[in-house]
PDB file of N, CA and C in Angstrom:
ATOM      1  N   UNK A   1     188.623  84.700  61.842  1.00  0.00           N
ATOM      2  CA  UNK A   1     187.911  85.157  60.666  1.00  0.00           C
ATOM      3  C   UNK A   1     186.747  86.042  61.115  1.00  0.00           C
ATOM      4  N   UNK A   2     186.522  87.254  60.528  1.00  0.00           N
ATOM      5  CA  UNK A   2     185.354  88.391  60.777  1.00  0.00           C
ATOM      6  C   UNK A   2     183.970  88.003  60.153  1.00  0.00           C
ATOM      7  N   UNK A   3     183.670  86.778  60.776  1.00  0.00           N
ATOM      8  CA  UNK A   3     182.106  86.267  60.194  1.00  0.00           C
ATOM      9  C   UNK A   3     180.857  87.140  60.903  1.00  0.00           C
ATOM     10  N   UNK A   4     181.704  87.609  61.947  1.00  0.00           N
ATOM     11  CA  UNK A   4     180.327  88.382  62.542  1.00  0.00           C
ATOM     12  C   UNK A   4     180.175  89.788  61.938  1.00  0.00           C
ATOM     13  N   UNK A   5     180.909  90.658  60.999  1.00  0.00           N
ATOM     14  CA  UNK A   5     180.910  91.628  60.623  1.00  0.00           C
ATOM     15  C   UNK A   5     179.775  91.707  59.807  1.00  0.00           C
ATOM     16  N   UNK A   6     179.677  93.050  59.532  1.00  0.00           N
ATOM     17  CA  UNK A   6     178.009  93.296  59.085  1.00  0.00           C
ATOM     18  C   UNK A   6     178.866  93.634  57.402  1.00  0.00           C
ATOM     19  N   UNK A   7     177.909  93.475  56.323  1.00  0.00           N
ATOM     20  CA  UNK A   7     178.344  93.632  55.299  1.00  0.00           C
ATOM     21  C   UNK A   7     178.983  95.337  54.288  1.00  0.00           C
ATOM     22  N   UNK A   8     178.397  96.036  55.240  1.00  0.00           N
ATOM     23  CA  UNK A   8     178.559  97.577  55.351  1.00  0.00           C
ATOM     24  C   UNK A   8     180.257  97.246  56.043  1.00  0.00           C
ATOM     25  N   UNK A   9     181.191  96.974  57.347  1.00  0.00           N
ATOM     26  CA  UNK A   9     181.701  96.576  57.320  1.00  0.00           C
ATOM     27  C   UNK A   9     182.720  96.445  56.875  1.00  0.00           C
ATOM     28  N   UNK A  10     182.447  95.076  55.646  1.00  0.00           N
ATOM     29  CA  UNK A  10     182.768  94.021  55.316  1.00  0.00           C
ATOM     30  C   UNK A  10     183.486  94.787  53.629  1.00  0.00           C
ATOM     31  N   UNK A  11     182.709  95.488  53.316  1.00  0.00           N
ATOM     32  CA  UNK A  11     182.547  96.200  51.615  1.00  0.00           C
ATOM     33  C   UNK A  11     182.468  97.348  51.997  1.00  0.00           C
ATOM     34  N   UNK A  12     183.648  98.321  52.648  1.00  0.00           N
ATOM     35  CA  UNK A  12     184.041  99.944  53.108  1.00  0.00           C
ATOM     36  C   UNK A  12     185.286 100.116  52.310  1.00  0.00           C
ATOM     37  N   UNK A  13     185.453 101.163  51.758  1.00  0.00           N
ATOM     38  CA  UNK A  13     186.774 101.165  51.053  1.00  0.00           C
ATOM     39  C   UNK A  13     186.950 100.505  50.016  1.00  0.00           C
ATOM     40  N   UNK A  14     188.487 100.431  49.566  1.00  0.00           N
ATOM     41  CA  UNK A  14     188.833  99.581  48.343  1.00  0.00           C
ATOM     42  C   UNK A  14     189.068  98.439  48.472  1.00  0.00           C
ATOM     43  N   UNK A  15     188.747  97.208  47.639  1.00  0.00           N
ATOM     44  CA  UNK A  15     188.756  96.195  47.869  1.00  0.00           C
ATOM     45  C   UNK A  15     189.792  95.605  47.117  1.00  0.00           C
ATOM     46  N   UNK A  16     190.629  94.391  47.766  1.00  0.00           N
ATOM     47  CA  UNK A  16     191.148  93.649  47.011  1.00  0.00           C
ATOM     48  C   UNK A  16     190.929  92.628  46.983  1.00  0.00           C
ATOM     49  N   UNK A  17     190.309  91.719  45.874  1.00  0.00           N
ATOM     50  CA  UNK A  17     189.544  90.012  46.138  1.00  0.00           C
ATOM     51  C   UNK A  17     188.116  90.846  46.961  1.00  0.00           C
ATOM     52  N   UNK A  18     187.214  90.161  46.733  1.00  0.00           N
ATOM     53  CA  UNK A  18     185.717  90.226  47.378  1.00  0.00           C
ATOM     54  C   UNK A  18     185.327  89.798  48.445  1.00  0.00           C
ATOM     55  N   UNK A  19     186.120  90.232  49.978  1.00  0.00           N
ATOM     56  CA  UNK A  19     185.883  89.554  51.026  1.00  0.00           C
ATOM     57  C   UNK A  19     184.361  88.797  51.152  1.00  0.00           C
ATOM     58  N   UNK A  20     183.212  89.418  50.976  1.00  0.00           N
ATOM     59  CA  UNK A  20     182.461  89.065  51.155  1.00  0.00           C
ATOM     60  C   UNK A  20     182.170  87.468  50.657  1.00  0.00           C
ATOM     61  N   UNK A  21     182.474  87.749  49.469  1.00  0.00           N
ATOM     62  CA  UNK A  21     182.073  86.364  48.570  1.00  0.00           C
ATOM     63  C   UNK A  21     183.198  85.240  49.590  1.00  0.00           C
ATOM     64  N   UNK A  22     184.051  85.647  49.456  1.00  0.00           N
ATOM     65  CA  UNK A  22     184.985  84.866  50.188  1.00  0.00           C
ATOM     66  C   UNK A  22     185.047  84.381  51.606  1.00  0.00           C
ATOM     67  N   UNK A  23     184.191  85.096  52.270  1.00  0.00           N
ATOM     68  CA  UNK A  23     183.734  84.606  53.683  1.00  0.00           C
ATOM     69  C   UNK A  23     182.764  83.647  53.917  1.00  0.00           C
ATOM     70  N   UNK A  24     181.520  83.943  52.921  1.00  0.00           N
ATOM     71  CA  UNK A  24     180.478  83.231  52.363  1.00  0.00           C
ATOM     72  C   UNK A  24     180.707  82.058  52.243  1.00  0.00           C
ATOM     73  N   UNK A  25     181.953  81.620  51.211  1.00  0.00           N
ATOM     74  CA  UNK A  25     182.622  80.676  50.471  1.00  0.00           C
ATOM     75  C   UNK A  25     182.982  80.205  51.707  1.00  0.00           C
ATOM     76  N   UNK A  26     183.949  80.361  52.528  1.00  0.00           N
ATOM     77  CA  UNK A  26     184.321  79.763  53.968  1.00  0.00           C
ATOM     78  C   UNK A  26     183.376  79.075  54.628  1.00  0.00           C
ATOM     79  N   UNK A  27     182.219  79.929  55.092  1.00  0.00           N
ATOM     80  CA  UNK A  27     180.782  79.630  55.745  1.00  0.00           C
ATOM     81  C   UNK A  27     180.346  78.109  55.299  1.00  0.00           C
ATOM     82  N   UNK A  28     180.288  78.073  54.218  1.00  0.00           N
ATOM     83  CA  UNK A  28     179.449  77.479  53.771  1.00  0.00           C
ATOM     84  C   UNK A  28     180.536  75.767  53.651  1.00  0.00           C
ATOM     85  N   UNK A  29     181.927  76.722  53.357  1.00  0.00           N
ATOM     86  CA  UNK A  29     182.638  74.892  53.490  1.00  0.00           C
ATOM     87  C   UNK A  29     182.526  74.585  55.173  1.00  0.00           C
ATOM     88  N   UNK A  30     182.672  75.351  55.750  1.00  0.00           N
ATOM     89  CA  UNK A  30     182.205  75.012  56.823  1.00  0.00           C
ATOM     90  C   UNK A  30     181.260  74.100  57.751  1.00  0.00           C
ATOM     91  N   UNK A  31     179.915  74.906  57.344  1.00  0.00           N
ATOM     92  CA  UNK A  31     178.690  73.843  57.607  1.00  0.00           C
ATOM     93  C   UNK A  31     178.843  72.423  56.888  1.00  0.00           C
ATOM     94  N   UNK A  32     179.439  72.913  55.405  1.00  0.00           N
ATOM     95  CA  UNK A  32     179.056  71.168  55.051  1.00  0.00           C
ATOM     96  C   UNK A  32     179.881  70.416  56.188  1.00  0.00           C
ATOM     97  N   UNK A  33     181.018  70.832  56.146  1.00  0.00           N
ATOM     98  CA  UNK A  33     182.101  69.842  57.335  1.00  0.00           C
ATOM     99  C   UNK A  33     181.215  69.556  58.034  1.00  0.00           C
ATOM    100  N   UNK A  34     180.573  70.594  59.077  1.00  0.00           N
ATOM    101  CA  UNK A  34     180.051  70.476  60.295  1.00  0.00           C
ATOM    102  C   UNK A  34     178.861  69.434  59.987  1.00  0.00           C
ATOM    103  N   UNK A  35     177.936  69.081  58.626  1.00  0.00           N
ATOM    104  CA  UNK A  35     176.978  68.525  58.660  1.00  0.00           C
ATOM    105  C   UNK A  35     178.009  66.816  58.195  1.00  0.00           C
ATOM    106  N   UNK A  36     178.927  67.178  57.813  1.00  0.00           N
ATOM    107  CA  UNK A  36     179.164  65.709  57.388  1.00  0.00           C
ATOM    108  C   UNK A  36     179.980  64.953  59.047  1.00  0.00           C
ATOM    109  N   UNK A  37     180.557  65.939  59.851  1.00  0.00           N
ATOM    110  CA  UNK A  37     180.970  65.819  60.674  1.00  0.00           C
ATOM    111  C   UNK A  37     179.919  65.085  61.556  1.00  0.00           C
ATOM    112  N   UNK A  38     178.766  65.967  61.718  1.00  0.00           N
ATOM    113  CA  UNK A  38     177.462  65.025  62.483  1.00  0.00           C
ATOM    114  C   UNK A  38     176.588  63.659  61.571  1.00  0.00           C
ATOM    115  N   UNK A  39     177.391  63.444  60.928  1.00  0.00           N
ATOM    116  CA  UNK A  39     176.537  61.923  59.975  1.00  0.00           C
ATOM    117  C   UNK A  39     177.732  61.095  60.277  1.00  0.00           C
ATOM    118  N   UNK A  40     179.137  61.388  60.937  1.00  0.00           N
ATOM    119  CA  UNK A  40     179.922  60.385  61.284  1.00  0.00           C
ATOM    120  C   UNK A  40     180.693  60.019  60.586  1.00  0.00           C
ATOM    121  N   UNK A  41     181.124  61.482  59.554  1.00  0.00           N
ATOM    122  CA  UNK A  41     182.528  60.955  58.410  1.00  0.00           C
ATOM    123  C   UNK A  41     183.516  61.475  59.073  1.00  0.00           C
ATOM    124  N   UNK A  42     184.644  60.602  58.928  1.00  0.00           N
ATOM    125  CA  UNK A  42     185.998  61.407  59.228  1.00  0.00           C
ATOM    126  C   UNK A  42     186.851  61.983  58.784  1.00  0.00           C
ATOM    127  N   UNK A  43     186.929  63.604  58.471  1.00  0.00           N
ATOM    128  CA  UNK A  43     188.149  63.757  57.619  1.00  0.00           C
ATOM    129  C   UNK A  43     189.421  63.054  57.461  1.00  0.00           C
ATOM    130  N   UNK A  44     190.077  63.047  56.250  1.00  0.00           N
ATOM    131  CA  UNK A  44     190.965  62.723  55.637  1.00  0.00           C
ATOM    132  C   UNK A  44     192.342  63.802  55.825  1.00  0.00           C
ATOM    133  N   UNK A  45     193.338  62.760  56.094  1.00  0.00           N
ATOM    134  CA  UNK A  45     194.464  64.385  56.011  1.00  0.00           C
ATOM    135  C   UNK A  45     194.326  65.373  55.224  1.00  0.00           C
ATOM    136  N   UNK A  46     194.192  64.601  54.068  1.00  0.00           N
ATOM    137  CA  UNK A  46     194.071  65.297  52.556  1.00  0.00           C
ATOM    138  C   UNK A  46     192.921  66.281  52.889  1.00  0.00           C
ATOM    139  N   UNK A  47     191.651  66.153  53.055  1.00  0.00           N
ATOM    140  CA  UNK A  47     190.440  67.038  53.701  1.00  0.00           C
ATOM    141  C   UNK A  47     190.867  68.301  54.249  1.00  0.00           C
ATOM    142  N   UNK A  48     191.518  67.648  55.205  1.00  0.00           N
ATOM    143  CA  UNK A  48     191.875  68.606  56.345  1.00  0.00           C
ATOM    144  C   UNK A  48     192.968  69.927  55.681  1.00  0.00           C
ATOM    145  N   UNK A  49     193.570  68.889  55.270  1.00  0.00           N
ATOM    146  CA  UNK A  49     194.685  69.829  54.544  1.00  0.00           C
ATOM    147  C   UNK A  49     194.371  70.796  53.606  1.00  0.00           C
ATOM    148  N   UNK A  50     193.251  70.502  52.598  1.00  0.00           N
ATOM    149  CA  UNK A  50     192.595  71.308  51.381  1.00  0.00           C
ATOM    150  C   UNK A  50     191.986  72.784  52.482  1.00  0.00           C
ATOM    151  N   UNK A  51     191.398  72.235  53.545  1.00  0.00           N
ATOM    152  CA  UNK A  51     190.813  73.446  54.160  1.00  0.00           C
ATOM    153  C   UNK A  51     191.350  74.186  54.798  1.00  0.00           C
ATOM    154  N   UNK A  52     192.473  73.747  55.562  1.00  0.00           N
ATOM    155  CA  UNK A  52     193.636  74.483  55.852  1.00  0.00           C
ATOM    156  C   UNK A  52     194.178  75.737  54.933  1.00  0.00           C
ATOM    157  N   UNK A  53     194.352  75.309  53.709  1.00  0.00           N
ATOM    158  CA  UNK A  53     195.017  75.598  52.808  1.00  0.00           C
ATOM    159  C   UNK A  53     194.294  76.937  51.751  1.00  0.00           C
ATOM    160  N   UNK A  54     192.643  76.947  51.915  1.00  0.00           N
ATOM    161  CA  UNK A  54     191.609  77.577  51.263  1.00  0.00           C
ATOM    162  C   UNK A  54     191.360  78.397  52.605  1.00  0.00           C
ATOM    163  N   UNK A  55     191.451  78.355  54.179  1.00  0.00           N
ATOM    164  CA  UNK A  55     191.464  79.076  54.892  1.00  0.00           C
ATOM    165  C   UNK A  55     192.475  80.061  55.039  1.00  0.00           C
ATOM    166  N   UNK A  56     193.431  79.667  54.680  1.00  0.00           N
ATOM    167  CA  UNK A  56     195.086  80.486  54.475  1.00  0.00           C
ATOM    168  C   UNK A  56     194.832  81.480  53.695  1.00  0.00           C
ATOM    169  N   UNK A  57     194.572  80.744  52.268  1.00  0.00           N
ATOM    170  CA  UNK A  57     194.549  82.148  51.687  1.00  0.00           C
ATOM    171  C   UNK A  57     193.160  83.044  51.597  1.00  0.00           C
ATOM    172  N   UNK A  58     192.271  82.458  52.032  1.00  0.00           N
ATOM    173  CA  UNK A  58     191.013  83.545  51.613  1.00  0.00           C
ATOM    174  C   UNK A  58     192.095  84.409  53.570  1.00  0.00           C
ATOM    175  N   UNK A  59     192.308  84.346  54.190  1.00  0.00           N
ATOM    176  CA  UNK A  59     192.933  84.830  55.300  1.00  0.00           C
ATOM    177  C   UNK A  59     193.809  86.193  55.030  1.00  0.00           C
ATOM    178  N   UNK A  60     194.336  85.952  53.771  1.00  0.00           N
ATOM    179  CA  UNK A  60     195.761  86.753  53.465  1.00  0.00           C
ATOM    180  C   UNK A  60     194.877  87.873  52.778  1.00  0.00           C
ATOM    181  N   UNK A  61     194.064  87.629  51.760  1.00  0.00           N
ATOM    182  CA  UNK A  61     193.013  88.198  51.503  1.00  0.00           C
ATOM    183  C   UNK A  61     192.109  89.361  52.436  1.00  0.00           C
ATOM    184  N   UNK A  62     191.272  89.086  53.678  1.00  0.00           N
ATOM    185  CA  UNK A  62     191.556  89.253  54.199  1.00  0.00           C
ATOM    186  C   UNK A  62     192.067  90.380  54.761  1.00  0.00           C
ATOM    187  N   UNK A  63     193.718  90.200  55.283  1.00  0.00           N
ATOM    188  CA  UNK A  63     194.531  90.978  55.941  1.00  0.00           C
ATOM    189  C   UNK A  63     195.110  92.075  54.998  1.00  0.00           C
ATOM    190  N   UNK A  64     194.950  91.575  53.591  1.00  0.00           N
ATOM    191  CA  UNK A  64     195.181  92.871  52.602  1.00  0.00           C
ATOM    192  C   UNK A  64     194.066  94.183  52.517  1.00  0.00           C
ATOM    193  N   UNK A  65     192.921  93.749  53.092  1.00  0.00           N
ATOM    194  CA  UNK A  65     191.586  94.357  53.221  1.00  0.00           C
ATOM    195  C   UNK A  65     191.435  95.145  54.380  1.00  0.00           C
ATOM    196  N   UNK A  66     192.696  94.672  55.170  1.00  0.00           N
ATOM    197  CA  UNK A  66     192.624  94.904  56.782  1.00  0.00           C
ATOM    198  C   UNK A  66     191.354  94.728  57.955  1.00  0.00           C
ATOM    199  N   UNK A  67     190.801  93.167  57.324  1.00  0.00           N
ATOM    200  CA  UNK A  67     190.016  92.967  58.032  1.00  0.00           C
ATOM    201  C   UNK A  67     189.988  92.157  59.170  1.00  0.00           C
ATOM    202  N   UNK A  68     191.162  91.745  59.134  1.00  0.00           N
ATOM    203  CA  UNK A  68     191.704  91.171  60.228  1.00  0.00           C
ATOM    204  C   UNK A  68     193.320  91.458  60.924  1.00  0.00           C
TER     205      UNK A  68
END
């Protein structure tokens, strides 16, 4: 995923879906993991699977953007 891209970037050309918002959106499920991860919860298949699944497609997204 292109988290290090600068938002100039990120929003060049035509867009399809709002990478930006959508990377953001990633980011941020992210940290929570990472903060619930350091308080000692364990994901759930089901967990795991939802993020899998919200990483996929903001991904395809994405690759329609040719940002990856």
């Amino acid at each position: 995923m292109p988290f290090g891209l600068s938002e100039a970037e990120i929003c060049s050309g035509e867009c399809i879906g709002c990478a930006k918002k959508l990377l953001e959106f990633l980011d941020q499920e992210l940290e929570e993991w990472n903060t619930r991860l350091d308080q000692g919860e364990v994901p759930r298949l089901g967990d795991i699977s939802k993020l899998a699944k919200t990483s996929t497609k903001i991904y395809h997204v994405l690759a329609k953007n040719n940002l990856v």
